[in-house]
C-alpha atoms as a PDB file:
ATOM      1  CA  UNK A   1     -26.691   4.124  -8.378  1.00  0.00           C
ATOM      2  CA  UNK A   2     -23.927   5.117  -6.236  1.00  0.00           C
ATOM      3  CA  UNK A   3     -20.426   3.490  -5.201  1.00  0.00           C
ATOM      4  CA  UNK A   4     -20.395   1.433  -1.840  1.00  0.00           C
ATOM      5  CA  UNK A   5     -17.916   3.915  -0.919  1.00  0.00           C
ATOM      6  CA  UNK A   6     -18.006   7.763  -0.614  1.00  0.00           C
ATOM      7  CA  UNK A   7     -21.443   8.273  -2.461  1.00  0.00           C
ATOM      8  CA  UNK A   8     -20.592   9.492  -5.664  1.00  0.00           C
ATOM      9  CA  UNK A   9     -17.561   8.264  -6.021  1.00  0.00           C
ATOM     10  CA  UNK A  10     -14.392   9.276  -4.510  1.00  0.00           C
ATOM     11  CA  UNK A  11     -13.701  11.857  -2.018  1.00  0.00           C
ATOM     12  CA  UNK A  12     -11.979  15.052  -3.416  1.00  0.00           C
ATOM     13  CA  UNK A  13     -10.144  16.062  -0.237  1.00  0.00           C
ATOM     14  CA  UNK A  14      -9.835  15.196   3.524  1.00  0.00           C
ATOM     15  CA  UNK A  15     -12.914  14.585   5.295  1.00  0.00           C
ATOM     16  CA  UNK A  16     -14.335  16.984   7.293  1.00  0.00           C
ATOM     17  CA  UNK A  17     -13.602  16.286  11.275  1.00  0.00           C
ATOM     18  CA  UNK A  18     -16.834  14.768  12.218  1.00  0.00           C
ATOM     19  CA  UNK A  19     -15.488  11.977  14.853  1.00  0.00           C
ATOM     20  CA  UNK A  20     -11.774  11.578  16.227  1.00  0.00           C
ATOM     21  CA  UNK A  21      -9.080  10.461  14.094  1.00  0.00           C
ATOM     22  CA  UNK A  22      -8.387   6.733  15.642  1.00  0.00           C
ATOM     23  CA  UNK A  23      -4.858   7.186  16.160  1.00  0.00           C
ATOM     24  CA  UNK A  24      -4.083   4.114  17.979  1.00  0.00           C
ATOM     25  CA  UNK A  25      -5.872   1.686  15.979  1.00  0.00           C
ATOM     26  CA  UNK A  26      -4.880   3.253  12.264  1.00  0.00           C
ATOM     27  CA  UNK A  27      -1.323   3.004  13.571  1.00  0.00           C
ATOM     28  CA  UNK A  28      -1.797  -0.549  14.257  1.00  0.00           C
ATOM     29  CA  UNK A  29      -3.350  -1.591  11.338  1.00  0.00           C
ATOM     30  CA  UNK A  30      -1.199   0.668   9.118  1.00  0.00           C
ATOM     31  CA  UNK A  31       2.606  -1.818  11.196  1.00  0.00           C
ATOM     32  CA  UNK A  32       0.563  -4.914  10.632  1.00  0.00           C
ATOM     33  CA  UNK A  33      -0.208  -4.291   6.833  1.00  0.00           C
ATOM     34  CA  UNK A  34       3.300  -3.000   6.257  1.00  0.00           C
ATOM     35  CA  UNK A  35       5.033  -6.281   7.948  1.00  0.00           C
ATOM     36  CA  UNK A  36       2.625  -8.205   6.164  1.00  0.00           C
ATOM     37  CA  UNK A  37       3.168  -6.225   2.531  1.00  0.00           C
ATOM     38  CA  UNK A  38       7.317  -6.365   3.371  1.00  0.00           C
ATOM     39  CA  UNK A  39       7.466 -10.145   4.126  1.00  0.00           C
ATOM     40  CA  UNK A  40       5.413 -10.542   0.714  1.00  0.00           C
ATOM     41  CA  UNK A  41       6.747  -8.194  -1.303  1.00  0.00           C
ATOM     42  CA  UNK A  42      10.454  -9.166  -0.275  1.00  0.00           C
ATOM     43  CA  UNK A  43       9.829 -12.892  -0.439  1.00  0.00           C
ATOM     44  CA  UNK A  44       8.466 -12.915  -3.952  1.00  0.00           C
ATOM     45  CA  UNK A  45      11.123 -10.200  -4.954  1.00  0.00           C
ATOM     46  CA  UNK A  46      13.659 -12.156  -3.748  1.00  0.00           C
ATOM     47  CA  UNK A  47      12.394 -15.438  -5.669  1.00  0.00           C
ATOM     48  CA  UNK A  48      12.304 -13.616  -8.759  1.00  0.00           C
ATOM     49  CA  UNK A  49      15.642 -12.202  -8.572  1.00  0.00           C
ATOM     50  CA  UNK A  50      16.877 -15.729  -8.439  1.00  0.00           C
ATOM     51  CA  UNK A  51      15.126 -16.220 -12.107  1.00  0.00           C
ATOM     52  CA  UNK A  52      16.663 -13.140 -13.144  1.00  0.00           C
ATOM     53  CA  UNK A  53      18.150 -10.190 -11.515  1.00  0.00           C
ATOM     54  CA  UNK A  54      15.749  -8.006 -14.329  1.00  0.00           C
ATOM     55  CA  UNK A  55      12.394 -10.258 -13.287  1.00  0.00           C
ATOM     56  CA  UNK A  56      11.800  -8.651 -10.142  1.00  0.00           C
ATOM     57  CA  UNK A  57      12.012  -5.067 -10.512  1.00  0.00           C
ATOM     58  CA  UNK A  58      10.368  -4.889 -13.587  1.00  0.00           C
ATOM     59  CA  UNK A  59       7.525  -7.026 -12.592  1.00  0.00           C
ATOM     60  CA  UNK A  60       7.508  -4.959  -8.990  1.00  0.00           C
ATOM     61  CA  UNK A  61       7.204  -1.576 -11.102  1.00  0.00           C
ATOM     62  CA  UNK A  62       4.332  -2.786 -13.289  1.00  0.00           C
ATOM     63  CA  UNK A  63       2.211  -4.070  -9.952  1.00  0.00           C
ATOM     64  CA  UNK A  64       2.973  -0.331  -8.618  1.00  0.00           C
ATOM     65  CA  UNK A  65       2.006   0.940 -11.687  1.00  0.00           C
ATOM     66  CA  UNK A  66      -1.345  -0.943 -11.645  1.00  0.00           C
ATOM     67  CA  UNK A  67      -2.231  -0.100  -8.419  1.00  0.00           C
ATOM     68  CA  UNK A  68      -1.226   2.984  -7.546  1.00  0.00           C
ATOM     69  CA  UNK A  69      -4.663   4.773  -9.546  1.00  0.00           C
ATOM     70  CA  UNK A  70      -6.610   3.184  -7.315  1.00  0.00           C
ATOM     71  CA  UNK A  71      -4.487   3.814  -4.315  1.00  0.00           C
ATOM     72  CA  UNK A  72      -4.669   7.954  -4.927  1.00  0.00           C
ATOM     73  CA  UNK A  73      -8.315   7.457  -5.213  1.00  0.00           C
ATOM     74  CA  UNK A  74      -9.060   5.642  -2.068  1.00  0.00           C
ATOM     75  CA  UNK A  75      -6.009   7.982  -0.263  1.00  0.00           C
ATOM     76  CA  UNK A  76      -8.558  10.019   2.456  1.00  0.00           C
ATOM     77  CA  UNK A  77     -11.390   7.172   3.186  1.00  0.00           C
ATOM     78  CA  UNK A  78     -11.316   6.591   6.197  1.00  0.00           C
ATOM     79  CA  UNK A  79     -10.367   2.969   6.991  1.00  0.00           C
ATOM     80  CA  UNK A  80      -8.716   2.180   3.715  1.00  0.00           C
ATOM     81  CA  UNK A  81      -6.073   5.197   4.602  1.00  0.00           C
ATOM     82  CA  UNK A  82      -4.068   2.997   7.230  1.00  0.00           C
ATOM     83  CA  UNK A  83      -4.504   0.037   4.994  1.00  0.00           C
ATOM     84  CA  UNK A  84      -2.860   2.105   2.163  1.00  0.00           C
ATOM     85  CA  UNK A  85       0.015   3.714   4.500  1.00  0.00           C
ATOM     86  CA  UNK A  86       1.269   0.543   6.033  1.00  0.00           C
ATOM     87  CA  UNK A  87       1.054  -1.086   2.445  1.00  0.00           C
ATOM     88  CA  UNK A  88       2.991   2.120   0.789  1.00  0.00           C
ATOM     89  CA  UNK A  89       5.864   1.368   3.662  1.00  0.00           C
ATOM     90  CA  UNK A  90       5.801  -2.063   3.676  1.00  0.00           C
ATOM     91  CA  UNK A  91       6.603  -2.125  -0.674  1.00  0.00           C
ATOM     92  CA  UNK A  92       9.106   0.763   0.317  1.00  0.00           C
ATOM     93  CA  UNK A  93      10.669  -1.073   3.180  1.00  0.00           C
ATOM     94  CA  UNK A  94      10.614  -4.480   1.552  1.00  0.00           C
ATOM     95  CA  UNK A  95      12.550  -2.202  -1.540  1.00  0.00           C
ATOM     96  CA  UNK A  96      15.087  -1.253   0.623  1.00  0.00           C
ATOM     97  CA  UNK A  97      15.601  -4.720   1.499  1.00  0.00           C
ATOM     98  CA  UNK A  98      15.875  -6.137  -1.678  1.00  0.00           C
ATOM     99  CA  UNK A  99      18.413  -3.622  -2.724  1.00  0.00           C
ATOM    100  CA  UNK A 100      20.682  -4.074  -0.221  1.00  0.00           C
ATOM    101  CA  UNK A 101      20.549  -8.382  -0.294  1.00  0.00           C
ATOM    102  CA  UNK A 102      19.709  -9.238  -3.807  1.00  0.00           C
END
């Protein structure tokens, strides 16, 4: 039996050029995920913090920690790779933000 995704699991490297890179679209999808990740990630940062300054990073670093295993193994499919850019920027930009108001 094989995964859904990849055949035998995950992919090892890029994937050989066989169509066009969708530029356009993965850009897209990658700004809509990351406003989408920010506004969540900020909001519940944000509401944590006002618990306890210590809540929300440490509970933050332990949801990175979680999923960032699966996020290096799904890093070259094809579609998920936008889905996991915009999400990497939008933690990283909602970060940022949280820093600086918090």
């Amino acid at each position: 039996m094989t995964p859904a995704f990849g055949g035998h699991g995950a992919v090892r490297g890029p994937v050989p050029p066989g169509e066009p890179t969708p530029w356009a679209a993965g850009i897209t999808v990658a700004v809509l995920v990351a406003a989408l990740t920010a506004a969540g990630v900020y909001a519940f940062g944000a509401a944590l913090a006002q618990v306890h300054p210590l809540l929300s990073p440490a509970v933050n670093l332990v949801a990175v920690g979680g999923i960032a295993p699966t996020v290096w193994r799904w890093r070259y499919r094809p579609v998920t790779r936008w889905v996991l850019a915009g999400a990497t920027a939008g933690v990283a930009l909602a970060w940022i933000g949280l820093l600086f108001s918090v």
